[in-house]
PDB file of N, CA and C in Angstrom:
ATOM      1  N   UNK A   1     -33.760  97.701 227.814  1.00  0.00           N
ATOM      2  CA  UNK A   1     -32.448  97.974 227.276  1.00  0.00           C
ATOM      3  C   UNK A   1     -32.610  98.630 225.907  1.00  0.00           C
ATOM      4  N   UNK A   2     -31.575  99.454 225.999  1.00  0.00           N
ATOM      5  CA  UNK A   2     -31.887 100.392 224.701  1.00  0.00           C
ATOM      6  C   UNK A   2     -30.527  99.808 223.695  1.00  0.00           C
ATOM      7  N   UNK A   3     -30.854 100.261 221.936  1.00  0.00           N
ATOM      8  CA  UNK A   3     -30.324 100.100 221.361  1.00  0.00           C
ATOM      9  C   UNK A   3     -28.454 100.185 221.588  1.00  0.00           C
ATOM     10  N   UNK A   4     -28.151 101.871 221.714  1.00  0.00           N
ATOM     11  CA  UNK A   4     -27.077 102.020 222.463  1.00  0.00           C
ATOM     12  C   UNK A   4     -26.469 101.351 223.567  1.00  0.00           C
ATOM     13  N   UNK A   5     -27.732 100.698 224.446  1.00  0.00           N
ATOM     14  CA  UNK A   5     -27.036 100.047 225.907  1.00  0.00           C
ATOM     15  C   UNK A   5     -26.458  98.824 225.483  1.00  0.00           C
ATOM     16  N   UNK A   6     -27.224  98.165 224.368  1.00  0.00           N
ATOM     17  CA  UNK A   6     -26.816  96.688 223.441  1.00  0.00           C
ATOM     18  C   UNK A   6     -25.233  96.793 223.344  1.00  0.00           C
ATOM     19  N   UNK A   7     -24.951  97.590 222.223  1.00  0.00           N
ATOM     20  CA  UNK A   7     -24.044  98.164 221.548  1.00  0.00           C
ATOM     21  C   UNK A   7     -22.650  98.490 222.609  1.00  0.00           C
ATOM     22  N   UNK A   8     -22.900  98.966 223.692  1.00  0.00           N
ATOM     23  CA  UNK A   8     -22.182  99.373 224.940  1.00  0.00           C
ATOM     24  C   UNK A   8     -21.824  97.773 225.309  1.00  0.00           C
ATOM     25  N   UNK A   9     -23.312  96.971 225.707  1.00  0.00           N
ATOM     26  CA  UNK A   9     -22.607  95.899 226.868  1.00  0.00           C
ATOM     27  C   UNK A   9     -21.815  94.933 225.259  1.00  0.00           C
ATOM     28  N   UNK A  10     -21.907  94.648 224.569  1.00  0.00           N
ATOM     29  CA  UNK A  10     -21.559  93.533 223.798  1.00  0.00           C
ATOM     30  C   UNK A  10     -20.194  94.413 223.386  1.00  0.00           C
ATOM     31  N   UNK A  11     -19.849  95.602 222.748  1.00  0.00           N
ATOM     32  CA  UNK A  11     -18.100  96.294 223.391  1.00  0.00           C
ATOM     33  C   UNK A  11     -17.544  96.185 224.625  1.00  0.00           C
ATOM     34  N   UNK A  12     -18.714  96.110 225.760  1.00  0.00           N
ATOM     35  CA  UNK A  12     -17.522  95.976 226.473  1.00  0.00           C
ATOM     36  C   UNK A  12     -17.537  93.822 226.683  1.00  0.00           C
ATOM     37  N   UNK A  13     -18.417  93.603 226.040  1.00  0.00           N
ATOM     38  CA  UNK A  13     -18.269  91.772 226.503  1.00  0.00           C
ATOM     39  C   UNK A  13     -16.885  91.400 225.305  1.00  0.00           C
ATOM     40  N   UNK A  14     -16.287  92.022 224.191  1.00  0.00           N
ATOM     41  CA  UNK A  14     -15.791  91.865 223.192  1.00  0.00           C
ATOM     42  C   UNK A  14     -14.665  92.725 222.694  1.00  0.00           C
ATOM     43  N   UNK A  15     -13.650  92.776 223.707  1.00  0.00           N
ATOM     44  CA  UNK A  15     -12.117  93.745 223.536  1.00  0.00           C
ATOM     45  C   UNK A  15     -12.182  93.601 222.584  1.00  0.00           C
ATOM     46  N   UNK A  16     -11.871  93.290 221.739  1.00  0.00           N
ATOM     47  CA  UNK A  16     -11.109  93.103 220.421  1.00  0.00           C
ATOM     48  C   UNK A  16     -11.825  93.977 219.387  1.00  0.00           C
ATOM     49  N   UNK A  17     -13.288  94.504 219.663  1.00  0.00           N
ATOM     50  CA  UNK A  17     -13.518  94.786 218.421  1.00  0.00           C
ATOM     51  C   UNK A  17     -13.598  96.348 219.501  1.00  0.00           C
ATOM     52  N   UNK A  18     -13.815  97.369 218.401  1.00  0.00           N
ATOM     53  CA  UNK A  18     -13.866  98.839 218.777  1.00  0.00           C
ATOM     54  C   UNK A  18     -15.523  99.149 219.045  1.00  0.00           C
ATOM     55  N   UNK A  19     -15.895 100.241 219.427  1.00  0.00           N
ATOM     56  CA  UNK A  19     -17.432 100.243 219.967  1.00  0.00           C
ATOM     57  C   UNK A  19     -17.918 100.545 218.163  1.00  0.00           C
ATOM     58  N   UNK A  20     -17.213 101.182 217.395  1.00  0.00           N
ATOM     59  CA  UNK A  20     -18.007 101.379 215.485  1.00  0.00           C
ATOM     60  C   UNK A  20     -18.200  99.825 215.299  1.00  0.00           C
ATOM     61  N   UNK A  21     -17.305  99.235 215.248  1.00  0.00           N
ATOM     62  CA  UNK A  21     -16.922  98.151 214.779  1.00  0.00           C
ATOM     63  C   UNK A  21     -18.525  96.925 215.326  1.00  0.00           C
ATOM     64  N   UNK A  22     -18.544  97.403 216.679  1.00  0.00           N
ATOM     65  CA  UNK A  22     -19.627  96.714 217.391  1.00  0.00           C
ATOM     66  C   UNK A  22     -20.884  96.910 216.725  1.00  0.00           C
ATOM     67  N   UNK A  23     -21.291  98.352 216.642  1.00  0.00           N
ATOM     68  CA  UNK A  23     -22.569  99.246 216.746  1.00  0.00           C
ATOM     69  C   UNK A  23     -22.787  98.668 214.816  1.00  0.00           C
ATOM     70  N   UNK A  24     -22.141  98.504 213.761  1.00  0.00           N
ATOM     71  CA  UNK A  24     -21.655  98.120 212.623  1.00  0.00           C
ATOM     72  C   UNK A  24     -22.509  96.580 212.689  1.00  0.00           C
ATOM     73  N   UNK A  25     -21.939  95.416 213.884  1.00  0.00           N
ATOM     74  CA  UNK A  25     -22.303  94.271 213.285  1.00  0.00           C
ATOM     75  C   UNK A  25     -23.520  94.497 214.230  1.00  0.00           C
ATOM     76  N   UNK A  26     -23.840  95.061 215.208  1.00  0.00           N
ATOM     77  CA  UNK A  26     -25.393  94.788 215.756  1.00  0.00           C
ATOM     78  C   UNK A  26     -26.654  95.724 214.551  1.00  0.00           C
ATOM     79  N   UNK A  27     -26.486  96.174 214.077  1.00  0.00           N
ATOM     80  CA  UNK A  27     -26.817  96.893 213.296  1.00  0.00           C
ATOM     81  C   UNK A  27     -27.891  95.522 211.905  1.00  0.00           C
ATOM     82  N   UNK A  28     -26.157  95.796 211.283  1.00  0.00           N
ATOM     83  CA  UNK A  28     -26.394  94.186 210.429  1.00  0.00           C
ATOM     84  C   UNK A  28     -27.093  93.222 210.839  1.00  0.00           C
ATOM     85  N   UNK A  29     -26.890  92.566 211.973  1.00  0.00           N
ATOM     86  CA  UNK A  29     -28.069  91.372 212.762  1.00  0.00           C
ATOM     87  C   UNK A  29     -29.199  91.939 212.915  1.00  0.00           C
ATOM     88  N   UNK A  30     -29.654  93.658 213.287  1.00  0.00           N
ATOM     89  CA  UNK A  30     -31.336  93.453 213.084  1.00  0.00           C
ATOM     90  C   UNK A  30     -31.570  93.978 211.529  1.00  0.00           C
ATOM     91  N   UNK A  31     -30.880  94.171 210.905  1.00  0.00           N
ATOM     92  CA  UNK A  31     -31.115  94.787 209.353  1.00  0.00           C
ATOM     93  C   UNK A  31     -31.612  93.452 208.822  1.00  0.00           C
ATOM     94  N   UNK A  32     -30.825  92.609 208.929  1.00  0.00           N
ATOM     95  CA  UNK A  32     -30.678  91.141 208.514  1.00  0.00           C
ATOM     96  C   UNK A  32     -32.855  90.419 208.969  1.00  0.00           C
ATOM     97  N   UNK A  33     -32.568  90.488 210.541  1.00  0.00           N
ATOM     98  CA  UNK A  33     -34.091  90.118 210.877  1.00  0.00           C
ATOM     99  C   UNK A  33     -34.733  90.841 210.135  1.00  0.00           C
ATOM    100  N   UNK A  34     -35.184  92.086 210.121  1.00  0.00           N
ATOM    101  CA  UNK A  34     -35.708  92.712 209.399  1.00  0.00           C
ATOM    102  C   UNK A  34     -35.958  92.522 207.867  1.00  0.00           C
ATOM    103  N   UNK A  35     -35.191  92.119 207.178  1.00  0.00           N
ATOM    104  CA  UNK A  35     -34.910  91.717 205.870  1.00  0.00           C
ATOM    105  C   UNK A  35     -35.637  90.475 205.592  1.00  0.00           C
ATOM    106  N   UNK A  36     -35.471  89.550 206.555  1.00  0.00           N
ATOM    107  CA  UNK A  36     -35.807  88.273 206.528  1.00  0.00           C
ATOM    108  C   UNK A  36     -37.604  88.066 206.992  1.00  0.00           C
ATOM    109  N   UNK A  37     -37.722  88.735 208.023  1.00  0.00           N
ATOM    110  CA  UNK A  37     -39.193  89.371 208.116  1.00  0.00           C
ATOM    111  C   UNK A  37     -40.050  90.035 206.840  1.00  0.00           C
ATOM    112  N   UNK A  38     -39.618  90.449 205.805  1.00  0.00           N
ATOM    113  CA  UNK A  38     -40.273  91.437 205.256  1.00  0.00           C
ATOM    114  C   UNK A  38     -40.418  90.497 203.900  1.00  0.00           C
ATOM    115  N   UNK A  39     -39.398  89.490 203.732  1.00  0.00           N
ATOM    116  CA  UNK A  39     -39.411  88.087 203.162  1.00  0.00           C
ATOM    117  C   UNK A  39     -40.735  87.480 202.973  1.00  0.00           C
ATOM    118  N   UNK A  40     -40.774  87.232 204.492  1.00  0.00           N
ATOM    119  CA  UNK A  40     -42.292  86.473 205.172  1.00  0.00           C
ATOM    120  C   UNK A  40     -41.290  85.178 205.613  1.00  0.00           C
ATOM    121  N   UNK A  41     -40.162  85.335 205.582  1.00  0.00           N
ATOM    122  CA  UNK A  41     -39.328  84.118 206.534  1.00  0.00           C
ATOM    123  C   UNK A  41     -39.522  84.215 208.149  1.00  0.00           C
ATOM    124  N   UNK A  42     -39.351  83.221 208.653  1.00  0.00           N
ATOM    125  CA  UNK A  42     -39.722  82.926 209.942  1.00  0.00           C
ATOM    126  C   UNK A  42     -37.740  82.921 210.055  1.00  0.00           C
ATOM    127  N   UNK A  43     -37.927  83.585 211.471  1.00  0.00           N
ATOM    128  CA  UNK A  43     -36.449  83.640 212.425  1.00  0.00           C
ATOM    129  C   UNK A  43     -36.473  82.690 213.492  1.00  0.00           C
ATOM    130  N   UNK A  44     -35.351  81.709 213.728  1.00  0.00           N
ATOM    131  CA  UNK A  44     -35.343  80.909 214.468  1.00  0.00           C
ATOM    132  C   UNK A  44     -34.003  81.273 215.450  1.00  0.00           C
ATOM    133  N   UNK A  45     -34.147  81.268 216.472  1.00  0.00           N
ATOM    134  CA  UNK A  45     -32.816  81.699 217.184  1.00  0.00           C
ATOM    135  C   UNK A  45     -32.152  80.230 218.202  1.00  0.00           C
ATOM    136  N   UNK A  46     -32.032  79.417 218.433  1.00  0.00           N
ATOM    137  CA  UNK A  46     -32.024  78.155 219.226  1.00  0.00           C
ATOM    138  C   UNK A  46     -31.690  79.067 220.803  1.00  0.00           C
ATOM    139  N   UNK A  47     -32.500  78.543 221.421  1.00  0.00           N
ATOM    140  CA  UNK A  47     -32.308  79.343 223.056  1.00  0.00           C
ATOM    141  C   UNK A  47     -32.835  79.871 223.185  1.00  0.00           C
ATOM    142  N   UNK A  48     -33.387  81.071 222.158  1.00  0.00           N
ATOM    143  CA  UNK A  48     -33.975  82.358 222.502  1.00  0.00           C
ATOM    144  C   UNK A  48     -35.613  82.450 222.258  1.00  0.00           C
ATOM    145  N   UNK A  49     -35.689  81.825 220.901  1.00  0.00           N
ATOM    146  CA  UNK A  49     -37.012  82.092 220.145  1.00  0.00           C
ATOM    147  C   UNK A  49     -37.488  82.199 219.106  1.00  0.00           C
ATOM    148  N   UNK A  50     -38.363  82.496 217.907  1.00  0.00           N
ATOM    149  CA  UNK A  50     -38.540  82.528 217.019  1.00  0.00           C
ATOM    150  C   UNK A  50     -39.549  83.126 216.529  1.00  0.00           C
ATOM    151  N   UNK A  51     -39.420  84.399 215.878  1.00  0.00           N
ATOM    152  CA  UNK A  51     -40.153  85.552 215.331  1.00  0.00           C
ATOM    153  C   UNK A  51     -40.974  84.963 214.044  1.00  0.00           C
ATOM    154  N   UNK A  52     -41.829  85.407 214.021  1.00  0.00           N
ATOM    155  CA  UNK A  52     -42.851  84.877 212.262  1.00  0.00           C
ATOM    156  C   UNK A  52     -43.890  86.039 212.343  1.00  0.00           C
ATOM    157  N   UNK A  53     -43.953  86.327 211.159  1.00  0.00           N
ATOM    158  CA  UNK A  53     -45.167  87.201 211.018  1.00  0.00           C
ATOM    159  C   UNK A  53     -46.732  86.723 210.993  1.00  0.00           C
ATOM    160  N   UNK A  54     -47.750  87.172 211.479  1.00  0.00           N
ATOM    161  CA  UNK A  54     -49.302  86.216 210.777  1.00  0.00           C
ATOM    162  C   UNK A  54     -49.909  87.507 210.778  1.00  0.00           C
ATOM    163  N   UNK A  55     -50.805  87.062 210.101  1.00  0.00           N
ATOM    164  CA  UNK A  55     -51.910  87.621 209.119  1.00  0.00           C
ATOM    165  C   UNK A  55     -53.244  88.355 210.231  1.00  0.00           C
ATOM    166  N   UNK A  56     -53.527  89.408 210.337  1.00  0.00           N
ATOM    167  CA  UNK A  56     -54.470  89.428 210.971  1.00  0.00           C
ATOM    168  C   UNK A  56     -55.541  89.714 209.736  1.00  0.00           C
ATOM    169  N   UNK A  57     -56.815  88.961 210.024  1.00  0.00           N
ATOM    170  CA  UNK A  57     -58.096  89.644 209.051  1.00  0.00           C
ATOM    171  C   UNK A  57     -58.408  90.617 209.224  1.00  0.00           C
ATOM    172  N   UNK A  58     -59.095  91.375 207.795  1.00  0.00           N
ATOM    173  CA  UNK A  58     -60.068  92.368 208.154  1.00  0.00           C
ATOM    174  C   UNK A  58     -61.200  92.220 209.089  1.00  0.00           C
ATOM    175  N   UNK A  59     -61.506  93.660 210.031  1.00  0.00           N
ATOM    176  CA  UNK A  59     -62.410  93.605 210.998  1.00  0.00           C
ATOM    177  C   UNK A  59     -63.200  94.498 211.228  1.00  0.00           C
ATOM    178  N   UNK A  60     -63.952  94.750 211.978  1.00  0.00           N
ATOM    179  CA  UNK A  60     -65.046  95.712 212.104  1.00  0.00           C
ATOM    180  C   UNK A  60     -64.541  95.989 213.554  1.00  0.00           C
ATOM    181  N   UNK A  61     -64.568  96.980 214.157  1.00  0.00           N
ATOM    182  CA  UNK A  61     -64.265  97.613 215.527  1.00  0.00           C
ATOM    183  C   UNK A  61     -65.115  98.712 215.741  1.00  0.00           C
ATOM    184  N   UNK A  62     -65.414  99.482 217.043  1.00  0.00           N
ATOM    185  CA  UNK A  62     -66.235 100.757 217.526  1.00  0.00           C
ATOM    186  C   UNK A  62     -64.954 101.549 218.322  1.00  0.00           C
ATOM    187  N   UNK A  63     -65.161 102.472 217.738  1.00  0.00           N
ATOM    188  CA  UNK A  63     -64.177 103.950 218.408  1.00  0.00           C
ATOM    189  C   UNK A  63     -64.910 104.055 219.818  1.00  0.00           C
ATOM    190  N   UNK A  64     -64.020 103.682 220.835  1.00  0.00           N
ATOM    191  CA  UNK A  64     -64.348 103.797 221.887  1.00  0.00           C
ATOM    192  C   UNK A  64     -65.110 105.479 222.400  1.00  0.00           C
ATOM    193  N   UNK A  65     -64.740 106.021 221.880  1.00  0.00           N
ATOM    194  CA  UNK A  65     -64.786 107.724 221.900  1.00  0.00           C
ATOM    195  C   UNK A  65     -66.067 108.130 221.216  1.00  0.00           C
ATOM    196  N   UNK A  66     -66.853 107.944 220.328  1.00  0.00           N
ATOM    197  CA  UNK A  66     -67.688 108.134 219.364  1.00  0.00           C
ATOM    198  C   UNK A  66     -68.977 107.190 220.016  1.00  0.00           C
ATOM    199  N   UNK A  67     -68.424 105.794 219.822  1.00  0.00           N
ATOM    200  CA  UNK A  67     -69.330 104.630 219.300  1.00  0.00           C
ATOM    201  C   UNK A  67     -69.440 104.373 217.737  1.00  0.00           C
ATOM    202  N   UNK A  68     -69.034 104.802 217.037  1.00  0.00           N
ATOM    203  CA  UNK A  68     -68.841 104.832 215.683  1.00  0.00           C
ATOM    204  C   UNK A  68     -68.548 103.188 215.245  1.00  0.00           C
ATOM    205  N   UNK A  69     -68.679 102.263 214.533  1.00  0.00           N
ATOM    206  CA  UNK A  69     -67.871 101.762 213.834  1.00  0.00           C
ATOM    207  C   UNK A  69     -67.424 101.542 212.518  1.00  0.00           C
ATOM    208  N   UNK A  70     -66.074 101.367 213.053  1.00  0.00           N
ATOM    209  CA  UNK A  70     -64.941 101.849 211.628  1.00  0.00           C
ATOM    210  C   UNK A  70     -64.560 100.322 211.450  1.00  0.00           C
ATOM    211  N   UNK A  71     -64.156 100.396 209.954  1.00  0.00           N
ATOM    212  CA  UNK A  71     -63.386  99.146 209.772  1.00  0.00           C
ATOM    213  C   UNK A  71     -61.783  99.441 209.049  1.00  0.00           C
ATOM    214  N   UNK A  72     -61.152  97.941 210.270  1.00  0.00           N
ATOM    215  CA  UNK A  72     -60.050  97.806 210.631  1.00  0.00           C
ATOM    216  C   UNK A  72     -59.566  97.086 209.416  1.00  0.00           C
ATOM    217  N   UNK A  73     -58.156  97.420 208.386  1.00  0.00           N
ATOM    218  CA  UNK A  73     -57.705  96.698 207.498  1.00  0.00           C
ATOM    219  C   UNK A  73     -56.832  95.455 208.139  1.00  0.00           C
ATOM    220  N   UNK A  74     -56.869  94.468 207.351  1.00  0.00           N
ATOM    221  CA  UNK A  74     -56.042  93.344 207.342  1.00  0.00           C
ATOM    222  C   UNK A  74     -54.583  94.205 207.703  1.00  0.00           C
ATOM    223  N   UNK A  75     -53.821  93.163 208.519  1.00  0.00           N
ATOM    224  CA  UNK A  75     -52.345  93.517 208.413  1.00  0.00           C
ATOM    225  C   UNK A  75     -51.664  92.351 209.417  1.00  0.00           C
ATOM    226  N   UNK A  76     -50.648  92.641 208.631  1.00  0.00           N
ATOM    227  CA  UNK A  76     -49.528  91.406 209.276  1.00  0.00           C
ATOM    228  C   UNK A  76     -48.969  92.136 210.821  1.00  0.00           C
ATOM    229  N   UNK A  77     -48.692  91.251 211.722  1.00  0.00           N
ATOM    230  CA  UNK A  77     -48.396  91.147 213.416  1.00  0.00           C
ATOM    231  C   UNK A  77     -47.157  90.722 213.442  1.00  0.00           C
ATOM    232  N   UNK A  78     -46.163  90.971 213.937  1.00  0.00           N
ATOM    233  CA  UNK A  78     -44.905  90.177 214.628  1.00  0.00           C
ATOM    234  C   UNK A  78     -45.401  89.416 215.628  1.00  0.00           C
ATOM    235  N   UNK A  79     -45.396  88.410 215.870  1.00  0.00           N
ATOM    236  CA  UNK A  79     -45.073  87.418 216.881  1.00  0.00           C
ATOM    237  C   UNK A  79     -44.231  86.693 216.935  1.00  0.00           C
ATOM    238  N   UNK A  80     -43.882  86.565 218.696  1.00  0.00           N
ATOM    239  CA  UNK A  80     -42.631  86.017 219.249  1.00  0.00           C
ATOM    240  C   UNK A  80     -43.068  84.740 220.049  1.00  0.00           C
ATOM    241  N   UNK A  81     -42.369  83.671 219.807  1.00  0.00           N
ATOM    242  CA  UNK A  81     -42.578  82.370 220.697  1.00  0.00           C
ATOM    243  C   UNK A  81     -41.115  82.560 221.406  1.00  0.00           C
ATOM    244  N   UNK A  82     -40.835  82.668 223.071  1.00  0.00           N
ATOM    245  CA  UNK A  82     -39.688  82.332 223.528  1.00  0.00           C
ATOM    246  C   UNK A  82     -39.482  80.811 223.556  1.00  0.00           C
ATOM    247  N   UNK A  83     -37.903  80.309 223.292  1.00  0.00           N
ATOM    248  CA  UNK A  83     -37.565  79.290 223.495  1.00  0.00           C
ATOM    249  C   UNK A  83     -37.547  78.698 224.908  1.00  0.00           C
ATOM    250  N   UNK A  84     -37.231  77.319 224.872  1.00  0.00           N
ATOM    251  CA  UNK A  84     -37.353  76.670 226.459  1.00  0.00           C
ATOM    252  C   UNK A  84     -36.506  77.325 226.942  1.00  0.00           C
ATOM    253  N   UNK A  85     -34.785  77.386 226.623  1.00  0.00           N
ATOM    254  CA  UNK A  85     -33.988  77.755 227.626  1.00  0.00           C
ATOM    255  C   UNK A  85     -34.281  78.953 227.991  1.00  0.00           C
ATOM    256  N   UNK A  86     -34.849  80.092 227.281  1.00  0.00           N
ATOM    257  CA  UNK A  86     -35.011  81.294 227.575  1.00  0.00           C
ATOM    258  C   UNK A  86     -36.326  80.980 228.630  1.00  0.00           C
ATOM    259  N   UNK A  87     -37.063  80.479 228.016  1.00  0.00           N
ATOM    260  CA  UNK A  87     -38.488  80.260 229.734  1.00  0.00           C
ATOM    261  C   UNK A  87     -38.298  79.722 230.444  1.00  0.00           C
ATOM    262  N   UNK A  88     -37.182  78.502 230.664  1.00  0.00           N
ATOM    263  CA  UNK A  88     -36.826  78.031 231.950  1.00  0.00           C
ATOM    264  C   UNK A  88     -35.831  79.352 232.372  1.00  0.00           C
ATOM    265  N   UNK A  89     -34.875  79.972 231.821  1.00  0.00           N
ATOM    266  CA  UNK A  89     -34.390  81.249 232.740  1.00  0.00           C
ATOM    267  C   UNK A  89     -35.154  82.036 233.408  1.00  0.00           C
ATOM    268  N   UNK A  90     -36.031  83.023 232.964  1.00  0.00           N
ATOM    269  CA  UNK A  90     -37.096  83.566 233.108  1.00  0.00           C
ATOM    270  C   UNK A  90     -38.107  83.003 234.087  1.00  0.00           C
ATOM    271  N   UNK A  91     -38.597  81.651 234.168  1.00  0.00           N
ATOM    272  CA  UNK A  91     -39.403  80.997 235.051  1.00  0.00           C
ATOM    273  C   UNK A  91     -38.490  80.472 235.991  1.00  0.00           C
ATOM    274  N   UNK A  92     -37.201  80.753 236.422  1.00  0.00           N
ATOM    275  CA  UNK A  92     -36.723  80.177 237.536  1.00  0.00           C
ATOM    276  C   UNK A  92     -37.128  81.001 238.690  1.00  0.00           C
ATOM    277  N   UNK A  93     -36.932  79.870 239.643  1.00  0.00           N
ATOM    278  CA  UNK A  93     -37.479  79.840 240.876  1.00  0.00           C
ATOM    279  C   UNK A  93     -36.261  80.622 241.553  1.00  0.00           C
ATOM    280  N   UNK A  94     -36.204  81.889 242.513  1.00  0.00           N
ATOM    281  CA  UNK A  94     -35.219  82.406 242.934  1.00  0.00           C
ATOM    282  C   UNK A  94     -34.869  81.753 244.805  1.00  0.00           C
TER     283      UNK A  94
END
């Protein structure tokens, strides 16, 4: 699902507001994650999941292409833990 398709289904799940009006507060909610990410705050969603950044170390790696090795800088990862209700949806049995 694409940004726009978001923006589409939650206007049409939500008469009341106009599709600006929509595209406006989905906007704000990932500006917001984003914001809060860059913090180094951890996002907790109840149902869904919870985003945190970690640390990867510096490393040594080989260019598959060469054989060369180069070294890899430290840098921070997004990771996602899904919540139960979201893995019991997902893991249901059809």
């Amino acid at each position: 699902m694409t940004r726009s398709e978001l923006i589409e289904l939650v206007t049409q799940r939500t008469p009341g507001l106009t599709r600006v009006q929509t595209e406006i507060i989905v906007e704000a909610f990932f500006q917001s994650i984003i914001d809060a990410l860059t913090r180094g705050e951890k996002i907790e969603v109840r149902g869904f999941g919870n985003f945190r950044l970690t640390k990867r170390s510096p490393r040594k790696a080989r260019n598959p292409k060469t054989g060369d090795i180069v070294d890899v800088p430290a840098k921070n990862v997004l990771h996602f833990k899904m919540g139960k209700e979201l893995r019991e949806l997902i893991n249901k049995k059809r």
